[in-house]
PDB file of N, CA and C in Angstrom:
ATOM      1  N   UNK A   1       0.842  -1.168   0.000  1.00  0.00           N
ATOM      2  CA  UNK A   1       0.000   0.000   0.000  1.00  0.00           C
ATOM      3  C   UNK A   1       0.893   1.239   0.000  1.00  0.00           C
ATOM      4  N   UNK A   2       0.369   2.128  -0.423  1.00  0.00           N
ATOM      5  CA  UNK A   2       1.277   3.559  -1.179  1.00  0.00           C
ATOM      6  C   UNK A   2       1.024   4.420   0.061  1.00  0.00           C
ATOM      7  N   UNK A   3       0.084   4.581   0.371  1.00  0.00           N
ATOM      8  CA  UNK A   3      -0.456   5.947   1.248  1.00  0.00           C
ATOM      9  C   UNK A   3       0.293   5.507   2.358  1.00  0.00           C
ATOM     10  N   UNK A   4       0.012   6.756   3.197  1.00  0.00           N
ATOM     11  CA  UNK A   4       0.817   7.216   4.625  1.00  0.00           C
ATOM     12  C   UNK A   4      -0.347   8.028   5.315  1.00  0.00           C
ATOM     13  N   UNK A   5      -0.178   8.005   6.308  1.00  0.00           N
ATOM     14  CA  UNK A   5      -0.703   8.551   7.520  1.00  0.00           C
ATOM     15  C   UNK A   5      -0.679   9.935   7.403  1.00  0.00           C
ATOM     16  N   UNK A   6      -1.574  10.854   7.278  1.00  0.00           N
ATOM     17  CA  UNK A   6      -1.229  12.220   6.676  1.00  0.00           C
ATOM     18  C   UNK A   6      -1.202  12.571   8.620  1.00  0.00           C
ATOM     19  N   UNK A   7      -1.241  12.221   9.627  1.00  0.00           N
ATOM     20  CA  UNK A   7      -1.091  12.496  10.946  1.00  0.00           C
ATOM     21  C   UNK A   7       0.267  12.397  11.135  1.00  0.00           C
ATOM     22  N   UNK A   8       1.087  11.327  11.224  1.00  0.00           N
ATOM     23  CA  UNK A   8       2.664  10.878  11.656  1.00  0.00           C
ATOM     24  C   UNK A   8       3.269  10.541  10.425  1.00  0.00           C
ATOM     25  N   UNK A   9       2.422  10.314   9.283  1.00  0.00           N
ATOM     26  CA  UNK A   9       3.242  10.203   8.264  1.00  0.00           C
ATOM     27  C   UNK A   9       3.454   8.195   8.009  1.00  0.00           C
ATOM     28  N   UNK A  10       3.304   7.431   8.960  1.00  0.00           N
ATOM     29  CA  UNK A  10       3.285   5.813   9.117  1.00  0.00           C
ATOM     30  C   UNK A  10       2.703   5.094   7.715  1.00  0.00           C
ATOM     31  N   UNK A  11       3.663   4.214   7.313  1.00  0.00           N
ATOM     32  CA  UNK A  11       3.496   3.922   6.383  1.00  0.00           C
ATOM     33  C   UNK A  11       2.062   2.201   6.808  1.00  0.00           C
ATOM     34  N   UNK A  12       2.267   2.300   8.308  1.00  0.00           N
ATOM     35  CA  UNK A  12       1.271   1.525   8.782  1.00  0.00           C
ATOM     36  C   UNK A  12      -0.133   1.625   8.951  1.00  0.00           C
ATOM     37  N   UNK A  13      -0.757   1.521   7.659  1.00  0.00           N
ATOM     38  CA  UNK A  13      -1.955   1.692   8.021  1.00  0.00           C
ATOM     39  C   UNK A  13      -2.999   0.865   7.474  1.00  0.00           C
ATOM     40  N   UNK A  14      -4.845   0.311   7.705  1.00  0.00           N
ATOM     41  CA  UNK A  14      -5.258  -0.680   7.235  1.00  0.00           C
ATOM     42  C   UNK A  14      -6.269   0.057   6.618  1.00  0.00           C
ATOM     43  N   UNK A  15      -7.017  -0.378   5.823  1.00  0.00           N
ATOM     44  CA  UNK A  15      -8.446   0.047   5.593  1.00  0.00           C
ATOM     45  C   UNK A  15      -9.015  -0.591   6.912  1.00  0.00           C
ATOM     46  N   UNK A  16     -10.696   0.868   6.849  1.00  0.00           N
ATOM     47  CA  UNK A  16     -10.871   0.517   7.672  1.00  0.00           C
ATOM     48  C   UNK A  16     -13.044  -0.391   7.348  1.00  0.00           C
ATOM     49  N   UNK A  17     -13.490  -1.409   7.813  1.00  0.00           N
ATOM     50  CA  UNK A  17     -14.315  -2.663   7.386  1.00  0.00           C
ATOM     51  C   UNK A  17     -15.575  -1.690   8.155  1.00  0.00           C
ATOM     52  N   UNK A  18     -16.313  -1.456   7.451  1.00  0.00           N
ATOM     53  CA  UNK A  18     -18.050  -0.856   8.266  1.00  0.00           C
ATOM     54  C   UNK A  18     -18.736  -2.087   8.058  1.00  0.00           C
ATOM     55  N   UNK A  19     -19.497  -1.748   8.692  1.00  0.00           N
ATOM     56  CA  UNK A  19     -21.137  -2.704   8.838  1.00  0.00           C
ATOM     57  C   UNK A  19     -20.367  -4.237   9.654  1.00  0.00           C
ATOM     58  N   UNK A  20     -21.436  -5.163   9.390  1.00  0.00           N
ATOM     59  CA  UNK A  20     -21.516  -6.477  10.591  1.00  0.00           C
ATOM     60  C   UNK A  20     -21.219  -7.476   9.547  1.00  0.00           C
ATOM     61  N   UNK A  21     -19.724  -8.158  10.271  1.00  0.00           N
ATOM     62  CA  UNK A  21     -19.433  -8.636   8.974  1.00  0.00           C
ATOM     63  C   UNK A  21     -20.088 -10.412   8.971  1.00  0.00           C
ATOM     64  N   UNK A  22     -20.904 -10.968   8.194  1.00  0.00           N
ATOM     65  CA  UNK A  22     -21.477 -12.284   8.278  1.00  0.00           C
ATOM     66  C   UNK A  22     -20.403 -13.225   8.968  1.00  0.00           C
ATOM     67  N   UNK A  23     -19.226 -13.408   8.441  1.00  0.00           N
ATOM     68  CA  UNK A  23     -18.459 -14.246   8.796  1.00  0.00           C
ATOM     69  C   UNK A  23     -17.073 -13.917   9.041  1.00  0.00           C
ATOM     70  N   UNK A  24     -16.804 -14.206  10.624  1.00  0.00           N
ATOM     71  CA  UNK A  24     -15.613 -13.361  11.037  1.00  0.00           C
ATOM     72  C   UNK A  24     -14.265 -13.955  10.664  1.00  0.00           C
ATOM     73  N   UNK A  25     -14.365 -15.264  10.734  1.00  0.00           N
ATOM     74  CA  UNK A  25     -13.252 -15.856  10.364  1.00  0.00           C
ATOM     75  C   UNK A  25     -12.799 -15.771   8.834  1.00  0.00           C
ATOM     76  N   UNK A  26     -13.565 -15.650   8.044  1.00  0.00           N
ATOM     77  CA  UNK A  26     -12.943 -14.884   6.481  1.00  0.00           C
ATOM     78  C   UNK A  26     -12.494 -13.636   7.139  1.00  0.00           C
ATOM     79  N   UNK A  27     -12.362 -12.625   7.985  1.00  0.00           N
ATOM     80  CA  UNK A  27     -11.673 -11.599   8.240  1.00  0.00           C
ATOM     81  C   UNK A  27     -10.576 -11.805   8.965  1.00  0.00           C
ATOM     82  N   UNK A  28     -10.341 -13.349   9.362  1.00  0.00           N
ATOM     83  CA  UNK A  28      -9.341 -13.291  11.158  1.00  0.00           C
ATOM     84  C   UNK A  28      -7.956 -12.900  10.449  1.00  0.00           C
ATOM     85  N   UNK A  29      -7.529 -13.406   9.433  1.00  0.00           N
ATOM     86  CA  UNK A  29      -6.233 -13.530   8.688  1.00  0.00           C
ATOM     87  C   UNK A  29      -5.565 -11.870   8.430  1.00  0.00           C
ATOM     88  N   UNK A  30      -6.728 -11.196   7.998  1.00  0.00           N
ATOM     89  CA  UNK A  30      -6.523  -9.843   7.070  1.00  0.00           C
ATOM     90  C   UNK A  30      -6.536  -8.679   8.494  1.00  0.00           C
ATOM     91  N   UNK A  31      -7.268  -9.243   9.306  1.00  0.00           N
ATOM     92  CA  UNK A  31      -7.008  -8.732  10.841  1.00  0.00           C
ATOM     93  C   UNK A  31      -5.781  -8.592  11.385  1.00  0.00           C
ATOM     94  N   UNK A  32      -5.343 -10.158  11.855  1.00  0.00           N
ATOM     95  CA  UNK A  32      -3.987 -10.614  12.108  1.00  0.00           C
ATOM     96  C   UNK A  32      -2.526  -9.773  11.521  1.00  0.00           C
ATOM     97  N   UNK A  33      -3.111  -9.600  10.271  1.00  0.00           N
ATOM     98  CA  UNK A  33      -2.090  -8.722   9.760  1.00  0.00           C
ATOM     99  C   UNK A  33      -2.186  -7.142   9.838  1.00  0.00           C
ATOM    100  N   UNK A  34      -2.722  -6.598  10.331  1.00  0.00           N
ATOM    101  CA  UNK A  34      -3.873  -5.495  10.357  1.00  0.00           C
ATOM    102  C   UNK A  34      -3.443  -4.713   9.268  1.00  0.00           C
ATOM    103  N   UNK A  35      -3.936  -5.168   8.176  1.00  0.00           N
ATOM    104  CA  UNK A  35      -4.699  -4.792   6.865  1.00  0.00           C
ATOM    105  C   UNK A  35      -5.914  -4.442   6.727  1.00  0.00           C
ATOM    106  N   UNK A  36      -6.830  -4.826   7.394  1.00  0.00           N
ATOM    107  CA  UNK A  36      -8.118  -4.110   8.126  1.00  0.00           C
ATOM    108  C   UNK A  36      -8.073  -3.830   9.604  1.00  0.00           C
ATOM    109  N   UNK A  37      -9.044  -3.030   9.775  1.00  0.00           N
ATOM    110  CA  UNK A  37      -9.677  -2.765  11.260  1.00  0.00           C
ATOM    111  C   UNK A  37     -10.907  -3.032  11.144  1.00  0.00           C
ATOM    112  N   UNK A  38     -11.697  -2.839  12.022  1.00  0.00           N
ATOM    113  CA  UNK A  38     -13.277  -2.875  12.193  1.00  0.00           C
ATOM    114  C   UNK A  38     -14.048  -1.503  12.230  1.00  0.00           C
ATOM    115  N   UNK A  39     -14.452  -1.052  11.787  1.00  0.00           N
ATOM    116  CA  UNK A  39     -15.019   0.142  11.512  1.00  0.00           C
ATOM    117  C   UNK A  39     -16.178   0.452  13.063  1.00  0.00           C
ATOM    118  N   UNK A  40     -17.112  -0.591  12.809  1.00  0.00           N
ATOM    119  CA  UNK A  40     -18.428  -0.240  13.699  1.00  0.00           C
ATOM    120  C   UNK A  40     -19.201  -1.104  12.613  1.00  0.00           C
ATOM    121  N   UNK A  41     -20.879  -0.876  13.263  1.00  0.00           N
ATOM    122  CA  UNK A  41     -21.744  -1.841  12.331  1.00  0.00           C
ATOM    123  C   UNK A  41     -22.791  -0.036  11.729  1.00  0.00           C
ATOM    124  N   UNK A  42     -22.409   0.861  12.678  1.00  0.00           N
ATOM    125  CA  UNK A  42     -23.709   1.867  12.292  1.00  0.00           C
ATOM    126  C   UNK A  42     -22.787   3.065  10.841  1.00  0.00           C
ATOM    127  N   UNK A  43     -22.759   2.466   9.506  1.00  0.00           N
ATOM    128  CA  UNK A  43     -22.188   3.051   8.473  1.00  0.00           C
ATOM    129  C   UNK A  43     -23.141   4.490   8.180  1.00  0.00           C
ATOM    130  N   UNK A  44     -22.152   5.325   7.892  1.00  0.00           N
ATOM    131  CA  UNK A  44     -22.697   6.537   7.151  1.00  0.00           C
ATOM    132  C   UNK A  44     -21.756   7.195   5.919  1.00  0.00           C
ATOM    133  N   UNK A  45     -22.696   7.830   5.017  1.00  0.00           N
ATOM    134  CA  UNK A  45     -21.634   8.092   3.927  1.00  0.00           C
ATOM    135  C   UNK A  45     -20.240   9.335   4.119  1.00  0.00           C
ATOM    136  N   UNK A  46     -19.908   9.589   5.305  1.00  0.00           N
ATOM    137  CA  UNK A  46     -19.160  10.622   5.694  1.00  0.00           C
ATOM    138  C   UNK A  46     -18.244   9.728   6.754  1.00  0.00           C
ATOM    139  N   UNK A  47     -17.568   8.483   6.672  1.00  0.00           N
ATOM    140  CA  UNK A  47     -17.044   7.276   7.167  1.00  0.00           C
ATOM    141  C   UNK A  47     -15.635   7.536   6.728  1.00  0.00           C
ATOM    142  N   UNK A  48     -14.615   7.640   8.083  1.00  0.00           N
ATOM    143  CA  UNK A  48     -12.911   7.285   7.017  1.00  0.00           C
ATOM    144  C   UNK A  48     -13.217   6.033   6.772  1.00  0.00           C
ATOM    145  N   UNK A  49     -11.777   6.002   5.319  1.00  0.00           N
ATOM    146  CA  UNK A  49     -11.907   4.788   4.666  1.00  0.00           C
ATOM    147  C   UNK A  49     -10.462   3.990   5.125  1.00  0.00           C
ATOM    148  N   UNK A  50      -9.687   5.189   5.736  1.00  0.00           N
ATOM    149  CA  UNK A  50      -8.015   4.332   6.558  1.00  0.00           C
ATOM    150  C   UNK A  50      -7.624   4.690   7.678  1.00  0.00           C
ATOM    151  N   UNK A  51      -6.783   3.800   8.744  1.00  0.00           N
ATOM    152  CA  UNK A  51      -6.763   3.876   9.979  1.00  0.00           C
ATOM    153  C   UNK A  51      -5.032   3.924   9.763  1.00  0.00           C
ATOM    154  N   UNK A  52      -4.575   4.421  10.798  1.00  0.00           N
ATOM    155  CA  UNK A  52      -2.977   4.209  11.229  1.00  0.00           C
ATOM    156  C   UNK A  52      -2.928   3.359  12.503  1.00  0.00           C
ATOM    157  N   UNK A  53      -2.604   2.001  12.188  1.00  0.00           N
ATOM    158  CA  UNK A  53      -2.572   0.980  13.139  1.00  0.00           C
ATOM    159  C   UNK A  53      -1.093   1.507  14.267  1.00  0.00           C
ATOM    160  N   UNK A  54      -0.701   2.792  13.932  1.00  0.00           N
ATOM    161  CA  UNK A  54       0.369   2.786  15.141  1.00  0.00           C
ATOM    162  C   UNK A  54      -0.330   3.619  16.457  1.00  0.00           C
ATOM    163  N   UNK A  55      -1.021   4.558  15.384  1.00  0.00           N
ATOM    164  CA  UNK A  55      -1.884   5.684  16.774  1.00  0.00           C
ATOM    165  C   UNK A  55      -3.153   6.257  16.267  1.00  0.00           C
ATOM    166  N   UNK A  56      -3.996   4.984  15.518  1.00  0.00           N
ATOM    167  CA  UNK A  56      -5.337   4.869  15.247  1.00  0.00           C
ATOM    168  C   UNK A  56      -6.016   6.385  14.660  1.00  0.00           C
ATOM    169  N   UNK A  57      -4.741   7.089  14.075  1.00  0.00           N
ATOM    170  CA  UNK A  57      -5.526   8.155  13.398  1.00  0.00           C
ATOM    171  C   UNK A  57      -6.464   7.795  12.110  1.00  0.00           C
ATOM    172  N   UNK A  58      -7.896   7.905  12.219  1.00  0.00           N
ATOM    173  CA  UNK A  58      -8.576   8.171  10.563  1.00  0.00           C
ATOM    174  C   UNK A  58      -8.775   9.034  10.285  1.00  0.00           C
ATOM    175  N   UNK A  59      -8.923   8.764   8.864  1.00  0.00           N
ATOM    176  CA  UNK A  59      -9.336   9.717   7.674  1.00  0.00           C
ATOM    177  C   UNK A  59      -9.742   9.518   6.287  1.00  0.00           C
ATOM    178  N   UNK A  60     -10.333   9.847   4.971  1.00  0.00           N
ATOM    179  CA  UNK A  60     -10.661   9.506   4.292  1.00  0.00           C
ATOM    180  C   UNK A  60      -9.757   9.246   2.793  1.00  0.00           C
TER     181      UNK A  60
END
């Protein structure tokens, strides 16, 4: 992944997963690596779309 953390600049960061996901274990792997996060289940169209897994800054 190209982008960076426009907060610290971390090249560590995941997308971040809205809504309730049916089946968690298709996510445990992409978790594990934190390539995703979990968003929440209550989505709105004004949602970041990336997290900085070092100091959980989002943004879109």
């Amino acid at each position: 992944m190209s982008k960076n953390c426009p907060s610290c600049n971390s090249k560590n960061i995941a997308k971040i997963f809205w809504g309730l996901p049916a089946d968690m274990g298709s996510l445990e792997e992409e978790l594990n690596r934190k390539e995703i996060v979990l968003g929440g289940c209550n989505v709105t169209s004004y949602d970041p779309k990336w997290e900085c897994t070092d100091y959980h800054h989002r943004w879109r």
